[in-house]
N, C-alpha and C. Protein backbone atom coordinates (compact mmCIF):
# COMPACT_ATOMS: atom_id res chain seq x y z
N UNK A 1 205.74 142.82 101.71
CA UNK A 1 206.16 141.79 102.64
C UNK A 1 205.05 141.58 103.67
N UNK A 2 204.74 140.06 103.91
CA UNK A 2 203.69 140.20 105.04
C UNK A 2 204.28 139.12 105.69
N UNK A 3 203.78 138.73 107.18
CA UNK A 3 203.91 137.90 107.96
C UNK A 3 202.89 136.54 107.96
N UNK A 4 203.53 135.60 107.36
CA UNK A 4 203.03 134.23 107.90
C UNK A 4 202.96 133.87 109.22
N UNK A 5 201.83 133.44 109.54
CA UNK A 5 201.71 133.18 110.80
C UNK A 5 202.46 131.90 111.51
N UNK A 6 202.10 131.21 110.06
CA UNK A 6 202.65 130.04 110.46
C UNK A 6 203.73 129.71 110.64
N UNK A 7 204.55 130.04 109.86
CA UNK A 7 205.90 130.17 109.58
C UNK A 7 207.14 131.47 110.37
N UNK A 8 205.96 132.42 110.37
CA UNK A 8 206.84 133.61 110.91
C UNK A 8 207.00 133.83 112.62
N UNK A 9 206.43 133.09 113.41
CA UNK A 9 206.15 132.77 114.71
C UNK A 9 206.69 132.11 115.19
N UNK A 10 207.52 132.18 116.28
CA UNK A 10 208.23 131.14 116.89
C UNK A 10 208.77 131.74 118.04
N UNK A 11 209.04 130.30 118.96
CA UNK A 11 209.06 130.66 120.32
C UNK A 11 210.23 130.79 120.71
N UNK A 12 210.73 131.09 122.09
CA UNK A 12 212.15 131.20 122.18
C UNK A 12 212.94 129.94 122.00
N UNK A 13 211.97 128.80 122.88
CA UNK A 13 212.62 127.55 122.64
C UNK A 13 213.13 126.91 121.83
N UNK A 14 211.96 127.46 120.35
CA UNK A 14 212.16 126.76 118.94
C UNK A 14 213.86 127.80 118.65
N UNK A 15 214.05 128.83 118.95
CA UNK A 15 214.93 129.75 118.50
C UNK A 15 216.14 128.97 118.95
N UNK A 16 215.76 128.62 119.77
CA UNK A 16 217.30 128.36 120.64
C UNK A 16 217.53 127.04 120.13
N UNK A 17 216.48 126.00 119.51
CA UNK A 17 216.82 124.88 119.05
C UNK A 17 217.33 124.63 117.68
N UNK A 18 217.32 125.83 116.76
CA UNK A 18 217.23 125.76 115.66
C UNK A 18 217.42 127.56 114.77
N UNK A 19 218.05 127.95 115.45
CA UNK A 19 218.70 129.50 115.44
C UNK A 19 219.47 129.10 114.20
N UNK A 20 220.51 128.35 114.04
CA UNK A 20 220.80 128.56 112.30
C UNK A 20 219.87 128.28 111.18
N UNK A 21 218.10 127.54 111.41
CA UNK A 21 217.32 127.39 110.28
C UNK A 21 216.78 128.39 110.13
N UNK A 22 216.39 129.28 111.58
CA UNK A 22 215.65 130.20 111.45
C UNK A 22 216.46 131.77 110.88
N UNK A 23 217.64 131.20 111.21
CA UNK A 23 218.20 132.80 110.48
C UNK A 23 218.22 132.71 109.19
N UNK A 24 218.16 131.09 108.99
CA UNK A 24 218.28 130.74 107.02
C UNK A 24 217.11 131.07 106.58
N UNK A 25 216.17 131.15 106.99
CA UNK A 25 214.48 130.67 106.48
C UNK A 25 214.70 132.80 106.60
N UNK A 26 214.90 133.23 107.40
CA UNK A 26 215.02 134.99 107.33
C UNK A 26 216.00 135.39 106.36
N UNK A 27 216.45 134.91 106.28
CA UNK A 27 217.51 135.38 104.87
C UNK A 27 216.79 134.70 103.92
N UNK A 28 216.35 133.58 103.40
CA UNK A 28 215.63 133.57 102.36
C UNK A 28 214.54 133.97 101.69
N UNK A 29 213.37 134.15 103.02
CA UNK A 29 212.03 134.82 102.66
C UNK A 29 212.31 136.05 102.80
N UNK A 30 213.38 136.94 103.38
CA UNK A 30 212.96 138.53 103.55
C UNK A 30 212.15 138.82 104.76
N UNK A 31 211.62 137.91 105.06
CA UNK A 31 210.49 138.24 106.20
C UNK A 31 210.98 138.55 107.69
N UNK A 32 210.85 139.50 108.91
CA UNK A 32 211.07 139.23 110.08
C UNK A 32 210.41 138.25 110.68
N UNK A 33 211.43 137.52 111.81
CA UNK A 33 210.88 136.53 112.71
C UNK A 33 210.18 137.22 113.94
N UNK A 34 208.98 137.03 114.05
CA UNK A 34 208.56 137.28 115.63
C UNK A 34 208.50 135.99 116.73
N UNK A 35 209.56 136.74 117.95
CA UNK A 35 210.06 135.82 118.83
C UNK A 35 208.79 136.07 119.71
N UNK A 36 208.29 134.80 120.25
CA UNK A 36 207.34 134.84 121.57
C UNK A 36 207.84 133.79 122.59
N UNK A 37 207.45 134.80 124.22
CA UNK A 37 207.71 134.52 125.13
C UNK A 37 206.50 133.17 126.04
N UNK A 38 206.45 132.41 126.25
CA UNK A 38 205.38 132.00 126.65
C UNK A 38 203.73 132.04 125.55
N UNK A 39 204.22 132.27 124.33
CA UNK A 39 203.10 132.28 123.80
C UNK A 39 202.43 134.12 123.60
N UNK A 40 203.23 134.99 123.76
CA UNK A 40 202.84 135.89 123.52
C UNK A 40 204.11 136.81 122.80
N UNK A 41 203.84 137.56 121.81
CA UNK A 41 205.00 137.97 121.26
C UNK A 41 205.04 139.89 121.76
């Protein structure tokens, strides 16, 4: 398992806008999400 950057990164804002895609997109790839604060995780 590795981390996409692209994909696996996201901010709180995006989380909070879109928390049921992102728990779908984690249940489908297997992958953990890393949450960042201001751009830093």
């Amino acid at each position: 398992m590795s981390v996409s950057i692209t994909e696996d990164i996201k901010s709180v804002s995006d989380l909070k806008k879109n928390t049921h895609e992102i728990f779908e997109q984690m249940h489908c790839t297997g992958r953990p999400i890393i949450v960042t604060v201001n751009g830093k995780p």
